[in-house]
Protein backbone atom coordinates (compact mmCIF):
# COMPACT_ATOMS: atom_id res chain seq x y z
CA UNK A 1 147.92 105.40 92.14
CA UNK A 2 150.66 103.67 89.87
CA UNK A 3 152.95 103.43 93.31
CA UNK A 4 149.83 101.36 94.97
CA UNK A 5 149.54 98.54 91.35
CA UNK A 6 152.97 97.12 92.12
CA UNK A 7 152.81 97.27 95.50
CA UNK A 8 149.07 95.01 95.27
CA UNK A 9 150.60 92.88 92.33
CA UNK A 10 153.58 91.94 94.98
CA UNK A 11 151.53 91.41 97.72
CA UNK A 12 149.08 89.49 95.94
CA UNK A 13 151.89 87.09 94.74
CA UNK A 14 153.18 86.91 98.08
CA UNK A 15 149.58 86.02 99.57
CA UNK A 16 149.03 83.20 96.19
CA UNK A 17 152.95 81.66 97.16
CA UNK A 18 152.38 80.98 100.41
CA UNK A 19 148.65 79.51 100.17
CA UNK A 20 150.17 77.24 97.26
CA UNK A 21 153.29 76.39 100.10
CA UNK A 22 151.03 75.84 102.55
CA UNK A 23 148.36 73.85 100.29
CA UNK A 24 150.99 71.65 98.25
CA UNK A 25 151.20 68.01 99.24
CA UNK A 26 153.99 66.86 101.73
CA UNK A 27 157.15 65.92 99.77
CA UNK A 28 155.93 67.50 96.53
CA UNK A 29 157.52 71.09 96.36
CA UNK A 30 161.06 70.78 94.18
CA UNK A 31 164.51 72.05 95.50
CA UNK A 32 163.75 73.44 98.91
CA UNK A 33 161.94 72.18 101.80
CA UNK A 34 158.68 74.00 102.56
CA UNK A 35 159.72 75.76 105.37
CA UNK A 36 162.66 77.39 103.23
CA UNK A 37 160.10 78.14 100.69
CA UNK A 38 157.95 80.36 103.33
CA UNK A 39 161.30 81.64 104.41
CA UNK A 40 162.40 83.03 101.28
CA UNK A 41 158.59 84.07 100.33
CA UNK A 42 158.25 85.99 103.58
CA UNK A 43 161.87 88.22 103.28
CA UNK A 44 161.98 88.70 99.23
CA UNK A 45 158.75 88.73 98.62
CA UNK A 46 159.20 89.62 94.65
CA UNK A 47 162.24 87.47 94.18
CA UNK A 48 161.13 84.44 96.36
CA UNK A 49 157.43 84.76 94.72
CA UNK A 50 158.80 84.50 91.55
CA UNK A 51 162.00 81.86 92.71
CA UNK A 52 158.89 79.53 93.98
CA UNK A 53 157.17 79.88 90.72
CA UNK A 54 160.27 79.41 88.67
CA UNK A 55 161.94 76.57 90.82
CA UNK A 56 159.92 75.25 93.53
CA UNK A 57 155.93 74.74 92.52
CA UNK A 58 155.12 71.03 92.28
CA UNK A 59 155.41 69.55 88.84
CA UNK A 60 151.63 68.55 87.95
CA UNK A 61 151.69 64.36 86.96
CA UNK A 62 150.03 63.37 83.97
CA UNK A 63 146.98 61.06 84.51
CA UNK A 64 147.68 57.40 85.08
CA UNK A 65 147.55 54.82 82.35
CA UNK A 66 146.42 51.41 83.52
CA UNK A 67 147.49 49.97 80.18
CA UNK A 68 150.72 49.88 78.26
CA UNK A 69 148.29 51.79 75.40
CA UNK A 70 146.89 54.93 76.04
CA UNK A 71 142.81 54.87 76.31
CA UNK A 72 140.43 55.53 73.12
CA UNK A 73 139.34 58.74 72.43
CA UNK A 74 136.50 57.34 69.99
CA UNK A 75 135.00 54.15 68.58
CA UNK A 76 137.19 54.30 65.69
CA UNK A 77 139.57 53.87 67.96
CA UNK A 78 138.62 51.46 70.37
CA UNK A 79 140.02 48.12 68.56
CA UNK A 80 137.94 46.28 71.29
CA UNK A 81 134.68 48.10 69.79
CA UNK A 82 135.80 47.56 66.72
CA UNK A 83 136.28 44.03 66.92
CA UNK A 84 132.15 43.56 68.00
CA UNK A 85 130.76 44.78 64.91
């Protein structure tokens, strides 16, 4: 039994890598191309796995401001608001 839990655990990395590869917008993964990615995934699958989740996992972007000041998270601080009272 404990020679099967790291054998799942890499496995199951490998499978999550290469559904995140495959599922990551074009141009968005970071210092390799994608095919590299599924490359180095598919023949070190503990070392790539971890590479891609070190190095090569898109970088998540912050929500868009439309304004040079972030939004309100109340009334009290909505000057806008404030100002119709």
């Amino acid at each position: 039994m404990t020679r099967v839990v790291p054998i799942v655990l890499i496995l199951a990395l490998t499978v999550w890598c290469l559904v995140s590869i495959a599922q990551a917008p074009e141009g968005t993964l970071r210092n390799l191309p994608r095919w590299a990615w599924v490359l180095l995934v598919l023949l070190l699958p503990l070392v790539g796995g971890v590479a891609y989740v070190v190095a090569g996992r898109p970088v998540e972007q912050p929500p868009r401001s439309y304004g040079s000041r972030p939004a309100p998270r109340g009334p009290d601080d909505d000057e806008d608001f404030l100002r119709g009272l």
